[in-house]
C-alpha atoms as a PDB file:
ATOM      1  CA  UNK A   1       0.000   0.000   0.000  1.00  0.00           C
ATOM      2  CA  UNK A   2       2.689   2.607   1.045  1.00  0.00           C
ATOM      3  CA  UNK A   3       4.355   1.646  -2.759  1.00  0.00           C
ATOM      4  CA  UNK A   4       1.676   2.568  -4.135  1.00  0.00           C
ATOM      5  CA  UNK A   5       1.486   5.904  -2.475  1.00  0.00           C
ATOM      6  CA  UNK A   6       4.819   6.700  -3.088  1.00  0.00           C
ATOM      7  CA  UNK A   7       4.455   5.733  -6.563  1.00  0.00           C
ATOM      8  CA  UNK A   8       1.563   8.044  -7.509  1.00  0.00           C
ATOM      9  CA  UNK A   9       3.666  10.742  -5.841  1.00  0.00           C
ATOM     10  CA  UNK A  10       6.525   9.808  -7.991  1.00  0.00           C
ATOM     11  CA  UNK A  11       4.242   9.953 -10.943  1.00  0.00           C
ATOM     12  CA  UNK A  12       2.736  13.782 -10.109  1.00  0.00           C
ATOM     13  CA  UNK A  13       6.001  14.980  -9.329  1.00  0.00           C
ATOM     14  CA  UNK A  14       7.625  13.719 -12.876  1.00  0.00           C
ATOM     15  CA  UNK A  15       3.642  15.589 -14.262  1.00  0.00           C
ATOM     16  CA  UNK A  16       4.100  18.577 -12.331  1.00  0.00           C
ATOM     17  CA  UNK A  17       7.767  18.737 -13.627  1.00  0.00           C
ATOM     18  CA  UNK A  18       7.144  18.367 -17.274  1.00  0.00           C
ATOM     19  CA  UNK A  19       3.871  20.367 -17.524  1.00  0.00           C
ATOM     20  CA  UNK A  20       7.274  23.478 -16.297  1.00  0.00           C
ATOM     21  CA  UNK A  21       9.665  21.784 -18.677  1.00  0.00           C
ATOM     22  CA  UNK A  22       6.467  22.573 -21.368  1.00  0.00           C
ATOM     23  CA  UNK A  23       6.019  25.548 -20.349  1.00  0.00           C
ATOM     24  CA  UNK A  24       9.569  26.715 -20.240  1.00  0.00           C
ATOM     25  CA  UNK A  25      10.532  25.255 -23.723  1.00  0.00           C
ATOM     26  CA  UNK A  26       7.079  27.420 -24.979  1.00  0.00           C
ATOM     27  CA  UNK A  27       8.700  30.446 -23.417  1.00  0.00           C
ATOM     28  CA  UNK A  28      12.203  29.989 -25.558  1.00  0.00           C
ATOM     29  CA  UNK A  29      10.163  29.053 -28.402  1.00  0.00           C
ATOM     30  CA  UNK A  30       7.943  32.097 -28.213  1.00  0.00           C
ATOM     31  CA  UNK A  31       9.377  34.661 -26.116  1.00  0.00           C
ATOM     32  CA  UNK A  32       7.227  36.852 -26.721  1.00  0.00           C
ATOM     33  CA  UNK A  33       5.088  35.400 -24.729  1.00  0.00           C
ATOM     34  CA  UNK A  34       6.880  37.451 -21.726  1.00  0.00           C
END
C-alpha cells in the first residue's frame, strides 16, 4: 500500500515537472510570450 502511495507521488512529481519543462521550452520558443 505505502508503494503505491509513493508511486503516484513519484508519478505527479515527474507531471508537475514536465507540464514546467512545457512551459519553459514554450517560453524559448515564443518569447514573446513574456
Amino acid at each position: 500500500m505505502e508503494e503505491l502511495e509513493w508511486c503516484l507521488e513519484r508519478l505527479e512529481n515527474i507531471q508537475t515537472h514536465r507540464s514546467v519543462s512545457d512551459m519553459a521550452s514554450s517560453k524559448v520558443i515564443q518569447p514573446s510570450n513574456l
